[in-house]
N, C-alpha and C. Protein backbone atom coordinates (compact mmCIF):
# COMPACT_ATOMS: atom_id res chain seq x y z
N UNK A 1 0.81 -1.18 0.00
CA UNK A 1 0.00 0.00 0.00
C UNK A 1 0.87 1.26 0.00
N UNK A 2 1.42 1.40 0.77
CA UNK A 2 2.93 2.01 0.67
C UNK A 2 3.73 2.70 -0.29
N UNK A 3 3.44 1.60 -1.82
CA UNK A 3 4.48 1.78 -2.86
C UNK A 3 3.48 3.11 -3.82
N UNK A 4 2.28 2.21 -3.33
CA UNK A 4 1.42 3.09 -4.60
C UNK A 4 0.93 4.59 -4.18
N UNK A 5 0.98 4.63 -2.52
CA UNK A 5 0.83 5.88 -2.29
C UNK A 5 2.32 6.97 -3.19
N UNK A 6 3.37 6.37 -2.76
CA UNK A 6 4.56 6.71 -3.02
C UNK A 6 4.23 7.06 -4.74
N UNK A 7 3.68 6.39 -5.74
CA UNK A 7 3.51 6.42 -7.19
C UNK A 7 2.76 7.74 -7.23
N UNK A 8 1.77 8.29 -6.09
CA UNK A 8 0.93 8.72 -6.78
C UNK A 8 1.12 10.30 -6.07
N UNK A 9 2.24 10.24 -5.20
CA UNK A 9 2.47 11.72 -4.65
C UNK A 9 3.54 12.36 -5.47
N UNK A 10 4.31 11.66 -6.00
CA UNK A 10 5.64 12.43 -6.99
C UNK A 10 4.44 13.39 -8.16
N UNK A 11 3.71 12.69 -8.82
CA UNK A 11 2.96 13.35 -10.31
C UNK A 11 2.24 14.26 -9.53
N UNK A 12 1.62 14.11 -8.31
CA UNK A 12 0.70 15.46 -7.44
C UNK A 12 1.07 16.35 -7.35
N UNK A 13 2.82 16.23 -6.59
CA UNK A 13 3.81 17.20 -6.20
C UNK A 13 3.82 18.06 -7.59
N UNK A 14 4.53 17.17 -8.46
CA UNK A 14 4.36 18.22 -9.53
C UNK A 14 3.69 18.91 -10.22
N UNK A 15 2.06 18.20 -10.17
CA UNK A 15 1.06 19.02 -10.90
C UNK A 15 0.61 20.44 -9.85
N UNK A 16 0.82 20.17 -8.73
CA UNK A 16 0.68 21.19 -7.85
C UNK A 16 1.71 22.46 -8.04
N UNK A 17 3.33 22.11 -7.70
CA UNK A 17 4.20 23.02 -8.42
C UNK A 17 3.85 23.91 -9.43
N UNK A 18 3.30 22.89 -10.91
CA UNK A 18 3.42 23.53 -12.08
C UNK A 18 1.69 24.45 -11.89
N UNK A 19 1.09 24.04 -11.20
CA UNK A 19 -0.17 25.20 -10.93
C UNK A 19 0.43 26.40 -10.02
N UNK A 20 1.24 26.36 -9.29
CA UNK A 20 1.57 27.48 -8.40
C UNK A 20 2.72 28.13 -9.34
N UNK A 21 3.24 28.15 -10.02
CA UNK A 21 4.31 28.35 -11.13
C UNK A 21 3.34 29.04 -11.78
N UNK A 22 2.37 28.65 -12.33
CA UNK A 22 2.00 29.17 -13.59
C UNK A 22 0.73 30.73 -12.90
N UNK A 23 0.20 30.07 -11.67
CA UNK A 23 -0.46 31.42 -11.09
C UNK A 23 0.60 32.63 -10.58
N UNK A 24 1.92 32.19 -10.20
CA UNK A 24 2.76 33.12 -9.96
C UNK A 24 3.20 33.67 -11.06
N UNK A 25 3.19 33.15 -12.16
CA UNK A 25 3.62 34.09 -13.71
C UNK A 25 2.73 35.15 -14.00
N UNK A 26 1.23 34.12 -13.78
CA UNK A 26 0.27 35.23 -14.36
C UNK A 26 0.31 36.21 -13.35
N UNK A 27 0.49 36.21 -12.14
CA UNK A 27 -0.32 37.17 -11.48
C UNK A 27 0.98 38.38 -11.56
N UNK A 28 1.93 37.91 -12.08
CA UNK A 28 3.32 39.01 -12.19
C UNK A 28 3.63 39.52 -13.65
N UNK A 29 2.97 39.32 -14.74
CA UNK A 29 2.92 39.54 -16.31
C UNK A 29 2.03 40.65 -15.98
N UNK A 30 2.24 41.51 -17.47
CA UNK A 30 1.38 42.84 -17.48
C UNK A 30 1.76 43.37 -18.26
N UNK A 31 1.16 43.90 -19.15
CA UNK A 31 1.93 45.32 -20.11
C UNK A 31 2.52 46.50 -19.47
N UNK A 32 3.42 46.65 -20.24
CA UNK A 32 4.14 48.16 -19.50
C UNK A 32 4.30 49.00 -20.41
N UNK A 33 4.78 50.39 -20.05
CA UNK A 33 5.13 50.64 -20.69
C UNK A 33 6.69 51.23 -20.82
N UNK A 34 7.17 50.84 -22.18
CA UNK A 34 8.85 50.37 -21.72
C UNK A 34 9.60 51.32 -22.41
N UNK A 35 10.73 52.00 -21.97
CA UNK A 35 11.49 52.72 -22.41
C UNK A 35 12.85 52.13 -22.89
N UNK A 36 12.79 52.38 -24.23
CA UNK A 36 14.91 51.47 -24.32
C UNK A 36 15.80 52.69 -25.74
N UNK A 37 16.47 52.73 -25.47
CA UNK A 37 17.44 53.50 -26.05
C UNK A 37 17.43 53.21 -27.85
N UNK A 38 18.09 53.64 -28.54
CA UNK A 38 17.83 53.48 -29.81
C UNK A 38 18.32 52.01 -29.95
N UNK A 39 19.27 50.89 -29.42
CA UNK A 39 19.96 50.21 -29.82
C UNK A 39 19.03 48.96 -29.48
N UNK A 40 17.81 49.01 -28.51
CA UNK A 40 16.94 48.33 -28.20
C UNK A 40 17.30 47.49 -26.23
N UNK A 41 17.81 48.76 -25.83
CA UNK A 41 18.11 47.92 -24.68
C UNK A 41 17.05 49.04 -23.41
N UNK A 42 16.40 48.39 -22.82
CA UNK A 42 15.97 48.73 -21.52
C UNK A 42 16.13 49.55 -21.10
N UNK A 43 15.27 50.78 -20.73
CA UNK A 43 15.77 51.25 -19.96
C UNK A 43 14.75 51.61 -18.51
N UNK A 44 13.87 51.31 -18.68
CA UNK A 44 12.74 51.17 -17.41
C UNK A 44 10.91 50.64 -18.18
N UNK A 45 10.56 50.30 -17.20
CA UNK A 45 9.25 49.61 -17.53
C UNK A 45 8.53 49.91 -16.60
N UNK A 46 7.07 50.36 -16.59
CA UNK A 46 6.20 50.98 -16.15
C UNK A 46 4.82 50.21 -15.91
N UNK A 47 4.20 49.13 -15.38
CA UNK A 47 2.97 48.42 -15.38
C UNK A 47 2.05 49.98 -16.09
N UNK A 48 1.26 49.65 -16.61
CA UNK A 48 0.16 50.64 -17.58
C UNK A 48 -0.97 48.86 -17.77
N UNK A 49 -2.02 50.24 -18.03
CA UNK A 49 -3.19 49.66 -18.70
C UNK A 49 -3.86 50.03 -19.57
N UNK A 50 -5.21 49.62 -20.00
CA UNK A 50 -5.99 50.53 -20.95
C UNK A 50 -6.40 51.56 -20.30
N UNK A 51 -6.43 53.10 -20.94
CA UNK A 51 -7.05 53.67 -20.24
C UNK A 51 -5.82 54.83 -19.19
N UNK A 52 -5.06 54.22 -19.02
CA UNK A 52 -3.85 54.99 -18.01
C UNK A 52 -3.33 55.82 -19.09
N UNK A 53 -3.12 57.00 -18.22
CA UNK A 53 -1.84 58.27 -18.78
C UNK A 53 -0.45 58.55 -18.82
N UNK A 54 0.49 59.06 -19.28
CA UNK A 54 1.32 59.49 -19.18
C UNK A 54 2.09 60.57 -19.83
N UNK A 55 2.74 61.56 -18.96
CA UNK A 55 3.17 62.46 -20.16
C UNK A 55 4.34 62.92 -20.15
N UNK A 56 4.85 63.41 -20.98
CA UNK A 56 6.49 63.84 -21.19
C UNK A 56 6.59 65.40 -21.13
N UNK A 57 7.01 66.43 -19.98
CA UNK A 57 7.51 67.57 -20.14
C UNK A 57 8.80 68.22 -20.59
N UNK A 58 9.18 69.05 -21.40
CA UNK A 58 10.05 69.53 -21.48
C UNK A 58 10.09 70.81 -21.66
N UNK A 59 11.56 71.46 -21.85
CA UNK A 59 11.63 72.97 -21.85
C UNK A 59 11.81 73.16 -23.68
N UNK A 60 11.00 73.91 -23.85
CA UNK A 60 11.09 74.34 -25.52
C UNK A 60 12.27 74.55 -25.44
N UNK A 61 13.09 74.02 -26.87
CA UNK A 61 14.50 74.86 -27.00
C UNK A 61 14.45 76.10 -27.69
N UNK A 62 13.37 76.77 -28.43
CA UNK A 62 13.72 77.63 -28.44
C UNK A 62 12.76 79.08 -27.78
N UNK A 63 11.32 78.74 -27.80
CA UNK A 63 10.76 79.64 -26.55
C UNK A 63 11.12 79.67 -25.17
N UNK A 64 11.81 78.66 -24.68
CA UNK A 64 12.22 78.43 -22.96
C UNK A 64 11.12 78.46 -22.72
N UNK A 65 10.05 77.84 -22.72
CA UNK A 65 8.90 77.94 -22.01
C UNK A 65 8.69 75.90 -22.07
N UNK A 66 7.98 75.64 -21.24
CA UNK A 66 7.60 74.14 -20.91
C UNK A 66 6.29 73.52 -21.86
N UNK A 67 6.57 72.31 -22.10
CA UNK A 67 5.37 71.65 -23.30
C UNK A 67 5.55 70.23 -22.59
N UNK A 68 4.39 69.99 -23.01
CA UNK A 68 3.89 68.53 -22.05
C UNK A 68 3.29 67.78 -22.93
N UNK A 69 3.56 66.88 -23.17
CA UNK A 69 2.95 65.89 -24.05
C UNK A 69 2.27 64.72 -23.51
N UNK A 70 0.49 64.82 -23.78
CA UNK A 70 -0.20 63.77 -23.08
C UNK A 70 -0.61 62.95 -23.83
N UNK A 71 -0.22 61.28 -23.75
CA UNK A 71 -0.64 60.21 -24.16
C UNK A 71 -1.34 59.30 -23.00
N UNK A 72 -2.40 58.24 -23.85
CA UNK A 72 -2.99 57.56 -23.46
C UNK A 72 -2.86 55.79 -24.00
N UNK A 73 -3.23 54.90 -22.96
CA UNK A 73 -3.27 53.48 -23.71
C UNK A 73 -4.10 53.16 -23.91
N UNK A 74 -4.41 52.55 -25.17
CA UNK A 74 -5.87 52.58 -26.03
C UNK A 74 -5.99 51.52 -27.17
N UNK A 75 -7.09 50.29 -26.88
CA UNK A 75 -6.18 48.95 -27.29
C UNK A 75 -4.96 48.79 -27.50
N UNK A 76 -4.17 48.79 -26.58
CA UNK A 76 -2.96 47.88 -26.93
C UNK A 76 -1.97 49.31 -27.52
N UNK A 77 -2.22 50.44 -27.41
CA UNK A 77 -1.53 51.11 -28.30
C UNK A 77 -1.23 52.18 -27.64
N UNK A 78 -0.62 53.32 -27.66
CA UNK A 78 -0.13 54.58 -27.47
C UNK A 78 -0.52 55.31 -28.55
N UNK A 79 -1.47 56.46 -27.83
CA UNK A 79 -2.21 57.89 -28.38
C UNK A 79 -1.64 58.91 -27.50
N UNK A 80 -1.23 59.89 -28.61
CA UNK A 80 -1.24 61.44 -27.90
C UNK A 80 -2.32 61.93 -28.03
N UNK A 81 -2.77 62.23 -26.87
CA UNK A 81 -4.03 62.94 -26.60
C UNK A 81 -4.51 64.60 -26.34
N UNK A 82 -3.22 64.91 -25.71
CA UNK A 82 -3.35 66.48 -25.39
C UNK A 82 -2.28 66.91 -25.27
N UNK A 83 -1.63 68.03 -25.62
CA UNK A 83 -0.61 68.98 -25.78
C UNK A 83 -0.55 70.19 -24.84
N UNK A 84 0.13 70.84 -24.12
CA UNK A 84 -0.31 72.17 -23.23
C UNK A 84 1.56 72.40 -23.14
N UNK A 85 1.15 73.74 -24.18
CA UNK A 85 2.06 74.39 -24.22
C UNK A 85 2.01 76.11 -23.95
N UNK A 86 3.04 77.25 -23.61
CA UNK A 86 3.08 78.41 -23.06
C UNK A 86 2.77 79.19 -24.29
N UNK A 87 3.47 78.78 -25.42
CA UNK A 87 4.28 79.83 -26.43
C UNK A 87 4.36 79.43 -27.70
N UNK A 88 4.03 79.69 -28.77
CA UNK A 88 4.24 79.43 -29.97
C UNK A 88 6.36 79.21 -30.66
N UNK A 89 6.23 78.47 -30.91
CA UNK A 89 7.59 78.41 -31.61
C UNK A 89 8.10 77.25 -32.32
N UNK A 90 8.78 77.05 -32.87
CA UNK A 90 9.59 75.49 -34.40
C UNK A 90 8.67 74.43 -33.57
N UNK A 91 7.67 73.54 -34.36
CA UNK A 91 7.58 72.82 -34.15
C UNK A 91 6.00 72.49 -33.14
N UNK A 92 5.92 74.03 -33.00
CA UNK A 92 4.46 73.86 -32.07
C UNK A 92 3.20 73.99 -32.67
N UNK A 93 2.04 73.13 -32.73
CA UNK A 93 1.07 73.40 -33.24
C UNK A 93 0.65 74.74 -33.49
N UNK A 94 -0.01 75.28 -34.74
CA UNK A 94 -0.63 76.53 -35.05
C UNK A 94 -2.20 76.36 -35.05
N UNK A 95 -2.66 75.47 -35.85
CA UNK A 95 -3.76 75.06 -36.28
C UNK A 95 -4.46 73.77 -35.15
N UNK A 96 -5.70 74.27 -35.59
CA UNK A 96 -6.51 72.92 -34.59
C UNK A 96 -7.19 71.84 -35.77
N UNK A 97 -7.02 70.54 -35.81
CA UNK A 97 -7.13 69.88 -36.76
C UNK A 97 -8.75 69.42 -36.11
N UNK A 98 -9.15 68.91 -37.05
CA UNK A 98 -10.85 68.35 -36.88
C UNK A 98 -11.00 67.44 -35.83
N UNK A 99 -11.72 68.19 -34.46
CA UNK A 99 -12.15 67.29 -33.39
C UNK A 99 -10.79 67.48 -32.13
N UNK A 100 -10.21 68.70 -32.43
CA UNK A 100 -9.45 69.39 -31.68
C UNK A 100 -9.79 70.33 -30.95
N UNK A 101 -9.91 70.91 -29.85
CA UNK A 101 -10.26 71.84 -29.35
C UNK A 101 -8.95 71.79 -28.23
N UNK A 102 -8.86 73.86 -28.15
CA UNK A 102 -8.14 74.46 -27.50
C UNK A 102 -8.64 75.32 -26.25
N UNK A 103 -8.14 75.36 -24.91
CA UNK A 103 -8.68 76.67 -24.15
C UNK A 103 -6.89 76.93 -23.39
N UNK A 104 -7.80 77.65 -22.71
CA UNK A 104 -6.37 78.22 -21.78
C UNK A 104 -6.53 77.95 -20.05
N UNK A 105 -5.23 77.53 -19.67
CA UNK A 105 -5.09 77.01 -18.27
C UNK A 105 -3.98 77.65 -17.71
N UNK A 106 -4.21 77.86 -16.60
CA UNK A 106 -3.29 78.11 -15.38
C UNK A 106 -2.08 77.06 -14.98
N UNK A 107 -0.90 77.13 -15.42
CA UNK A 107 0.16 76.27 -15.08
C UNK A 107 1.18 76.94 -14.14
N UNK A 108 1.88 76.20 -13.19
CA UNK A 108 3.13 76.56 -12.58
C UNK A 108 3.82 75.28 -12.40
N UNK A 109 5.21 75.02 -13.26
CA UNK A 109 5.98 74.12 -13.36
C UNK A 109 7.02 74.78 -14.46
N UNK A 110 8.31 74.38 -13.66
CA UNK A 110 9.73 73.79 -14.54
C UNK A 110 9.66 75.56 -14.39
N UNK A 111 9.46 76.25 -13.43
CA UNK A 111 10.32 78.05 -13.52
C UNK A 111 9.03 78.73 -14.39
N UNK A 112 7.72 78.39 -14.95
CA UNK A 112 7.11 78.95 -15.47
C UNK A 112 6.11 78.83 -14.88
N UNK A 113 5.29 80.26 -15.14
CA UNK A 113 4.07 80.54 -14.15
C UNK A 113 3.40 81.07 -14.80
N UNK A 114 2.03 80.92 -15.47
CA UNK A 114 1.07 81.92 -15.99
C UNK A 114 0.11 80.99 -17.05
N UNK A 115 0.01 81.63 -17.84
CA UNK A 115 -1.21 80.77 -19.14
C UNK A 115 -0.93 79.91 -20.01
N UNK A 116 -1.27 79.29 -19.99
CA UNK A 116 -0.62 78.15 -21.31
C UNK A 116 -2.08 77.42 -22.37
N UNK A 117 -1.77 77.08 -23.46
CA UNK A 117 -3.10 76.80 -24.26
C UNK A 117 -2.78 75.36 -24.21
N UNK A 118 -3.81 74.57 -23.89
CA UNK A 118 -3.52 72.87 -23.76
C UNK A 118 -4.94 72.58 -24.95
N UNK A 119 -4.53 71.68 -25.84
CA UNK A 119 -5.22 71.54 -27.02
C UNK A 119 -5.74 69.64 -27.13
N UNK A 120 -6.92 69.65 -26.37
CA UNK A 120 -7.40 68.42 -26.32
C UNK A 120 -7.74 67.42 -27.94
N UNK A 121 -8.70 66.42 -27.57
CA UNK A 121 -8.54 65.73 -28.58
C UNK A 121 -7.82 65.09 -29.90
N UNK A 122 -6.66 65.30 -29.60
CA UNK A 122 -5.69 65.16 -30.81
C UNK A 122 -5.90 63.60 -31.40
N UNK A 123 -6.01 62.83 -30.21
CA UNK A 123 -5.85 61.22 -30.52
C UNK A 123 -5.81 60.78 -32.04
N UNK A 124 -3.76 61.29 -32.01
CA UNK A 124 -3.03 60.40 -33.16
C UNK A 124 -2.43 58.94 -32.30
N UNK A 125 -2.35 57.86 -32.69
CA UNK A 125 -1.66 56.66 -32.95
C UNK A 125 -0.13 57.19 -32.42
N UNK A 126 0.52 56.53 -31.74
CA UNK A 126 2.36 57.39 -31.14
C UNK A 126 3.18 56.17 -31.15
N UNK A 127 2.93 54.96 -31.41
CA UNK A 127 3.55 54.12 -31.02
C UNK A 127 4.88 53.79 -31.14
N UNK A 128 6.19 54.20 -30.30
CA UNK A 128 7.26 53.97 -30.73
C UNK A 128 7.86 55.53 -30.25
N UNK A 129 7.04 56.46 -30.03
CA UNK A 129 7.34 57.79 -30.08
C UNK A 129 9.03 57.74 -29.27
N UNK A 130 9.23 58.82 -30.20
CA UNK A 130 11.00 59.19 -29.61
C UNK A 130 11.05 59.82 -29.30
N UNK A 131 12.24 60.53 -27.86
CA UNK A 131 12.33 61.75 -27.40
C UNK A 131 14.51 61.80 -27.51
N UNK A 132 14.60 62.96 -27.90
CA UNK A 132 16.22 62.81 -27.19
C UNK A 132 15.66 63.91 -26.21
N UNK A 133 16.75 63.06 -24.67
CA UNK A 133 16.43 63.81 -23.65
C UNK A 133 17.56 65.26 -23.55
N UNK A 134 17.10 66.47 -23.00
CA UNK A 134 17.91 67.22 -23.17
C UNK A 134 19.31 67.21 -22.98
N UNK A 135 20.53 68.12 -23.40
CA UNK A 135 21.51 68.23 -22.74
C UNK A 135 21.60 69.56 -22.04
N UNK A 136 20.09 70.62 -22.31
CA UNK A 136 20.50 72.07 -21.69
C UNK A 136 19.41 71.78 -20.32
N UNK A 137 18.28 71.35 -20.81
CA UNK A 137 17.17 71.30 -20.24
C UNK A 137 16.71 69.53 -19.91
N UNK A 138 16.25 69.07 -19.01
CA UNK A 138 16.07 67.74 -18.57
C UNK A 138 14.23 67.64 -19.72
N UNK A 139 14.12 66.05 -19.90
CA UNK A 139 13.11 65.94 -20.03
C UNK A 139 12.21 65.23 -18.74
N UNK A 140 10.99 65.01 -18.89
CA UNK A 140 10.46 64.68 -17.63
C UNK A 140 9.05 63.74 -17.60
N UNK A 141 9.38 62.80 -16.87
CA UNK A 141 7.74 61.30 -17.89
C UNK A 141 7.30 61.56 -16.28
N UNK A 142 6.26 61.59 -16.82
CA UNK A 142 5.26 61.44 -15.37
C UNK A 142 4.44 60.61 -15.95
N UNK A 143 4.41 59.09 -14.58
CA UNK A 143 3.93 57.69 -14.81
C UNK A 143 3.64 57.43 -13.78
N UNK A 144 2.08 56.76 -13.33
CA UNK A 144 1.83 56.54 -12.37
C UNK A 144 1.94 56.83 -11.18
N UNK A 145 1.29 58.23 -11.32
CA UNK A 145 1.95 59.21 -10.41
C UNK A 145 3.19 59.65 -9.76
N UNK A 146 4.43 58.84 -10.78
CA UNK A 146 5.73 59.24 -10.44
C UNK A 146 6.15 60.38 -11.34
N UNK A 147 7.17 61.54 -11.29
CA UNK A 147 7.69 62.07 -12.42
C UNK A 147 9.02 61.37 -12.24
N UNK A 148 9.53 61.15 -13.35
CA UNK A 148 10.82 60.68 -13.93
C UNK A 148 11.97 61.62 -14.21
N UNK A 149 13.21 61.72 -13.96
CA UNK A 149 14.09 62.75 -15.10
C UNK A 149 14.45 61.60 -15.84
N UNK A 150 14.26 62.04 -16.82
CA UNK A 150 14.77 61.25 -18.22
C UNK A 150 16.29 61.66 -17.80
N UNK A 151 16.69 62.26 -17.86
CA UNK A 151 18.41 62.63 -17.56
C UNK A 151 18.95 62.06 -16.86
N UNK A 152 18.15 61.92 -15.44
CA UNK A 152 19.04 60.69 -14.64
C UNK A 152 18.50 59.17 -14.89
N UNK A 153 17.53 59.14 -15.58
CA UNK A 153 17.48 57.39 -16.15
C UNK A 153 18.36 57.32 -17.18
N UNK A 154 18.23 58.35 -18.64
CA UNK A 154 18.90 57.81 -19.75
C UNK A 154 19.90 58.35 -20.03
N UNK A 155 20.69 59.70 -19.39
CA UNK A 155 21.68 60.38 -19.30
C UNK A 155 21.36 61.54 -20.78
N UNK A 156 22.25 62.58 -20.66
CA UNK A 156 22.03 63.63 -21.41
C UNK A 156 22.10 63.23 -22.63
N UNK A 157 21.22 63.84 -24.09
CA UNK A 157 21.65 63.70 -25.14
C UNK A 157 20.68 62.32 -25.45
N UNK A 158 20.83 61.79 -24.92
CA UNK A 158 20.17 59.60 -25.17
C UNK A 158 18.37 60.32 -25.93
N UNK A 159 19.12 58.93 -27.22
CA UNK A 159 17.39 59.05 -27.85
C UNK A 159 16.89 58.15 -26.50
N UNK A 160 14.87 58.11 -26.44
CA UNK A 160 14.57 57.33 -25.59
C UNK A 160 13.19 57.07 -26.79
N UNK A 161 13.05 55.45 -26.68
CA UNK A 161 11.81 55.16 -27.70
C UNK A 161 10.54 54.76 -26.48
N UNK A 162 9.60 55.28 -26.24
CA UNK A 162 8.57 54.60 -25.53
C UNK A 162 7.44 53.53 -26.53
N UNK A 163 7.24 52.37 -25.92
CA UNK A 163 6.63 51.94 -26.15
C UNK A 163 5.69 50.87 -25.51
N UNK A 164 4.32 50.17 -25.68
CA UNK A 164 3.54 49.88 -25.05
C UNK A 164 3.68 48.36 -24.73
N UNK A 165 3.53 47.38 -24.35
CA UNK A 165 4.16 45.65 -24.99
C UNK A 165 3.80 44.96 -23.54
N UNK A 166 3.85 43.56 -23.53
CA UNK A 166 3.74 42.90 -22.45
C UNK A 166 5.17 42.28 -21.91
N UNK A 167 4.97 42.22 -20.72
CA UNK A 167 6.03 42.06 -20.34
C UNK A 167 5.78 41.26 -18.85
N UNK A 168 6.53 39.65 -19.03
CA UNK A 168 6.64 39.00 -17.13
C UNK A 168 7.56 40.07 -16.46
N UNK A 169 6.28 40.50 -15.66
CA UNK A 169 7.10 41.45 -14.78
C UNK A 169 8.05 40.92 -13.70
């Protein structure tokens, strides 16, 4: 009686293992969203979902004034959603494209204080979006209620590619 108990606890042991294995994978997998340098290497990962925000500030290089770039996750994908910038200059929206709308808000961040026009609805497709982080001025990801310096994650100058993907966390 003995032998066959013995037969029948080794295959248990393991079917038990490989169930606690496989609930510990799932319950630690998740999409993130992942930052890696141009060459494709890592440089931080962020749990995200559908629906979650994040955005990238920086200092205009050539108004000196701050622009924020808001994206969203949206099946599976990265959308810029809203823009809020101080100042017109290279590179900053002029025009409001169809299903865009603009007003004006009260900002104080990054040494600037006063009005800025933040221009909703944009929701273009971003996937892959690139930033080089400054070498005069830092860039700045605010994720899950953390802000980031891109400068002290990816160092001055570094392209940074964001993108959306799953990942065993």
């Amino acid at each position: 009686m003995q032998s066959i108990r013995s037969k029948h606890i080794a295959p248990a042991a393991a079917i038990i293992l490989f169930i606690a294995a496989a609930v510990l994978i799932s319950t630690r997998a998740g999409h993130c969203l992942t930052l890696r340098d141009d060459a494709g290497h890592v440089y931080a990962r962020y749990p995200m979902a559908e629906g979650d925000r994040f955005s990238v500030t920086f200092i205009h290089s050539v108004n000196q004034y701050p622009l924020t770039d808001i994206f969203e996750i949206e099946d599976g994908s990265i959308y810029v959603e809203e823009c809020e910038y101080c100042s017109f200059g290279a590179g900053v929206q002029t025009e409001l494209n169809p299903g865009e709308t603009m007003e004006y808000v009260e900002v104080d961040r990054y040494g600037y204080r006063g009005t800025a026009m933040l221009i909703r609805g944009i929701h273009q497709k971003r996937d892959g979006v690139r930033y080089a982080v400054g070498t005069v001025s830092d860039h700045y990801l605010q994720v899950n209620g953390t802000e980031v310096s891109l400068r002290d994650l990816c160092g001055k100058n570094a392209g940074v590619r964001f993108t959306y993907e799953f990942h065993l966390l």
